[in-house]
Protein backbone atom coordinates (compact mmCIF):
# COMPACT_ATOMS: atom_id res chain seq x y z
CA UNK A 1 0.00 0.00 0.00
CA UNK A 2 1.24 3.59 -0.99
CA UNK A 3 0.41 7.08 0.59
CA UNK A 4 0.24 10.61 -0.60
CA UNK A 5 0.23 12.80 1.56
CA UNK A 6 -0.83 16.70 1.01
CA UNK A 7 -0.09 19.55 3.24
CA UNK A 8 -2.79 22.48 2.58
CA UNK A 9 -2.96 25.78 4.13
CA UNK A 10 -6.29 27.03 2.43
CA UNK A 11 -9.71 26.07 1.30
CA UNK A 12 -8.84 26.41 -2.13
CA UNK A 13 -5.96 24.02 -1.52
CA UNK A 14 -8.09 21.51 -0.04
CA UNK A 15 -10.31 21.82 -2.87
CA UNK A 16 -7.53 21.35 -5.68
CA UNK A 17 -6.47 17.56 -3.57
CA UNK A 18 -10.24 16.80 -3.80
CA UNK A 19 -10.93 17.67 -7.42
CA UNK A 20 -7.05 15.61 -7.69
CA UNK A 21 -8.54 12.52 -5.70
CA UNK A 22 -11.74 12.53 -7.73
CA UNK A 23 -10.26 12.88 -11.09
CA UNK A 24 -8.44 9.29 -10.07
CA UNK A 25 -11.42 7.89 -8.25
CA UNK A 26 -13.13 8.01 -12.29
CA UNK A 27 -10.03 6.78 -13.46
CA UNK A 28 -9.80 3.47 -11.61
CA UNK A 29 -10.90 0.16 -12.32
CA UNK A 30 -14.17 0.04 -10.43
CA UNK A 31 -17.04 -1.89 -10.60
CA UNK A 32 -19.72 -0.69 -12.45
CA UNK A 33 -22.48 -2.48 -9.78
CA UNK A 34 -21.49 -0.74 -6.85
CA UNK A 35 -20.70 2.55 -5.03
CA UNK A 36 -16.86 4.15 -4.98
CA UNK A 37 -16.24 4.08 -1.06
CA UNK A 38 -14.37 6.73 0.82
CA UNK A 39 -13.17 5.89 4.54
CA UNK A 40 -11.97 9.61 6.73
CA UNK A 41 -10.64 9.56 9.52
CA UNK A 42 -9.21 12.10 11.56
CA UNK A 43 -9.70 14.09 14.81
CA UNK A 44 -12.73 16.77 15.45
CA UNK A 45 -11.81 20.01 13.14
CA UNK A 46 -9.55 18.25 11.10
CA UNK A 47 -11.12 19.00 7.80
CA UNK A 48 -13.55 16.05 7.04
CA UNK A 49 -16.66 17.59 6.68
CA UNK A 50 -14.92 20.56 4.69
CA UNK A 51 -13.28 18.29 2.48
CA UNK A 52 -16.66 16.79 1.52
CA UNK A 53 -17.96 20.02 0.89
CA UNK A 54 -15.22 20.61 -1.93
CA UNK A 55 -16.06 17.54 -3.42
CA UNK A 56 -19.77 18.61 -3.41
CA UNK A 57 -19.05 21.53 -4.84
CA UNK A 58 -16.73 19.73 -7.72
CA UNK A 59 -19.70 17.22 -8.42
CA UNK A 60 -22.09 20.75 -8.94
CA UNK A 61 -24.08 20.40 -5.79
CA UNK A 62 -25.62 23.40 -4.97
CA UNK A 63 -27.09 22.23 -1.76
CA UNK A 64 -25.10 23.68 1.60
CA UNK A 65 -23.94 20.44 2.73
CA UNK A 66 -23.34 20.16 6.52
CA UNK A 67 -22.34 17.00 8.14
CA UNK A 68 -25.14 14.94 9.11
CA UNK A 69 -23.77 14.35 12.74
CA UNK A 70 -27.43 13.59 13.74
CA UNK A 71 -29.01 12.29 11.34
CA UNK A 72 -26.10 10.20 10.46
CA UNK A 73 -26.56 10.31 6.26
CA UNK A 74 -27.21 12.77 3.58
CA UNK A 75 -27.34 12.17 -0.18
CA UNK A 76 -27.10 14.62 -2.45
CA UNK A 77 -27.98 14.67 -6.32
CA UNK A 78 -25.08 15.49 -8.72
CA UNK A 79 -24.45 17.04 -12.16
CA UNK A 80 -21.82 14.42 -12.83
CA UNK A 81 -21.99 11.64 -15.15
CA UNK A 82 -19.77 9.45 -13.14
CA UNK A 83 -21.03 9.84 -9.75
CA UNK A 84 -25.01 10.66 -9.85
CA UNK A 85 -25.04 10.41 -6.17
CA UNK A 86 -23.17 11.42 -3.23
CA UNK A 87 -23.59 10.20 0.18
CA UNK A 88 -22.44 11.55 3.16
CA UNK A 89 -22.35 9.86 6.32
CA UNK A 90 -21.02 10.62 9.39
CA UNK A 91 -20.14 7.25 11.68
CA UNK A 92 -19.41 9.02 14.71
CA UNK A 93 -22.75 8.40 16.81
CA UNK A 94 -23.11 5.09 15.66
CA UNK A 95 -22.11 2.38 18.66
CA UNK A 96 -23.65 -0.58 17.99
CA UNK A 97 -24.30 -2.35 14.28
CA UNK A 98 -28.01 -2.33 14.61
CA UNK A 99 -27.89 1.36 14.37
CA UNK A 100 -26.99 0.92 10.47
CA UNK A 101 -30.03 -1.44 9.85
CA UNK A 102 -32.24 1.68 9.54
CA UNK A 103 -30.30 3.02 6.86
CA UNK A 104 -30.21 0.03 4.73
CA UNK A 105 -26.47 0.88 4.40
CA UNK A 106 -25.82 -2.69 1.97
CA UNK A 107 -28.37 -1.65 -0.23
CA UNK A 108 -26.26 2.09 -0.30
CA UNK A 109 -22.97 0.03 -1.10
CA UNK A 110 -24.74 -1.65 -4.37
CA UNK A 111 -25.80 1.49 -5.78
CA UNK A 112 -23.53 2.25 -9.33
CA UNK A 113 -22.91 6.33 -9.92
CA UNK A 114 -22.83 6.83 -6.26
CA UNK A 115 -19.94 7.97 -4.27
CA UNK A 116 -19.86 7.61 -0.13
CA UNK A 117 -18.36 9.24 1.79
CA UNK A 118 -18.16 8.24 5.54
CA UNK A 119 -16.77 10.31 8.47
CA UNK A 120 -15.59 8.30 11.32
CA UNK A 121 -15.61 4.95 8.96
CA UNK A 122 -13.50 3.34 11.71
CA UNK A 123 -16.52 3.25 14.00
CA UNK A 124 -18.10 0.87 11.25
CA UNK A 125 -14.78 -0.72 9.69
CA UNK A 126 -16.66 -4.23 9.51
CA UNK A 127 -19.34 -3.30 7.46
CA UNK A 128 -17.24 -1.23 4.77
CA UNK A 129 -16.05 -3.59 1.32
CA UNK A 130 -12.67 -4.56 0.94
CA UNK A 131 -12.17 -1.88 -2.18
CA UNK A 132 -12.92 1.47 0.77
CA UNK A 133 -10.99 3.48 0.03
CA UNK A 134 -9.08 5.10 3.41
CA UNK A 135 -7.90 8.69 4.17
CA UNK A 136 -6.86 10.44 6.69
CA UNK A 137 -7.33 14.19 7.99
CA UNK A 138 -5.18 15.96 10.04
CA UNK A 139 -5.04 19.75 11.82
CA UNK A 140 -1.41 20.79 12.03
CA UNK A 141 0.11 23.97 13.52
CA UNK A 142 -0.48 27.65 11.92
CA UNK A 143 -4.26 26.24 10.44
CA UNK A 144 -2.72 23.88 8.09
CA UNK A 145 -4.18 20.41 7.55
CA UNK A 146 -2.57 17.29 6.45
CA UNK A 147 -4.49 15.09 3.80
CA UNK A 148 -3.10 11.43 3.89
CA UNK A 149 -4.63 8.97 1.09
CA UNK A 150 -3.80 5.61 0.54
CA UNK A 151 -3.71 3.46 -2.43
CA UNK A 152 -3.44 -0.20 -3.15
């Protein structure tokens, strides 16, 4: 497994690794019959949620899109031909595995055009496919944030 790691000092920056990831996310060889998965971790205020937003943004959502701390998922209709649909989901109340039956979360993971996006993934590691794709968020010093992805 390889990392990349990006050190951003801006919102614009953060944007630019996002519209970077996503360009390779198309790229890959994916299935066609299910969802591209994305795995964040990182501290509180490390630049999840933001980093999200810049992909939402990318995809031409217009929607503000806020992290769904409390109602756990969001999904949000794109103007992209590769991913239709993004889903946001934030992990972080989650504490036992019956808390995803609601959600029909396999049924999420089979959906084609859609791209997920979970905050917190670790909370739910065992339900995510082997293909998740895993990042990591950081807050350094002087407001800069550290954007580690890793690739098979």
């Amino acid at each position: 497994m390889t990392e990349t790691i990006w050190v951003v000092s801006s919102v614009e920056e953060l944007k630019g690794v996002a519209g970077e990831l996503l360009g390779l996310w198309k790229q890959s060889n994916r299935r066609d019959d299910e969802a591209v998965v994305v795995a964040l971790s990182g501290d509180l205020g490390a630049g999840k949620t933001t980093f999200i937003q810049q992909l939402a943004q990318i995809l031409g959502i217009d929607e503000t899109v806020t992290s769904p701390t409390f109602v756990i998922m969001k999904s949000y209709e794109t103007t992209d031909v590769v991913f239709e649909t993004l889903v946001h989901m934030d992990a972080y109340r989650i504490e036992d595995d019956a808390e995803l039956a609601p959600l029909n979360f396999p049924a999420i993971l089979e959906r084609p055009k859609s791209l997920i996006c979970i905050e917190w993934a670790e909370r739910i590691s065992t339900f995510l496919p082997s293909h998740t794709i895993k990042m990591d968020l950081e807050l350094l010093p002087h407001g800069k944030h550290q954007v580690t992805y890793y690739a098979d």
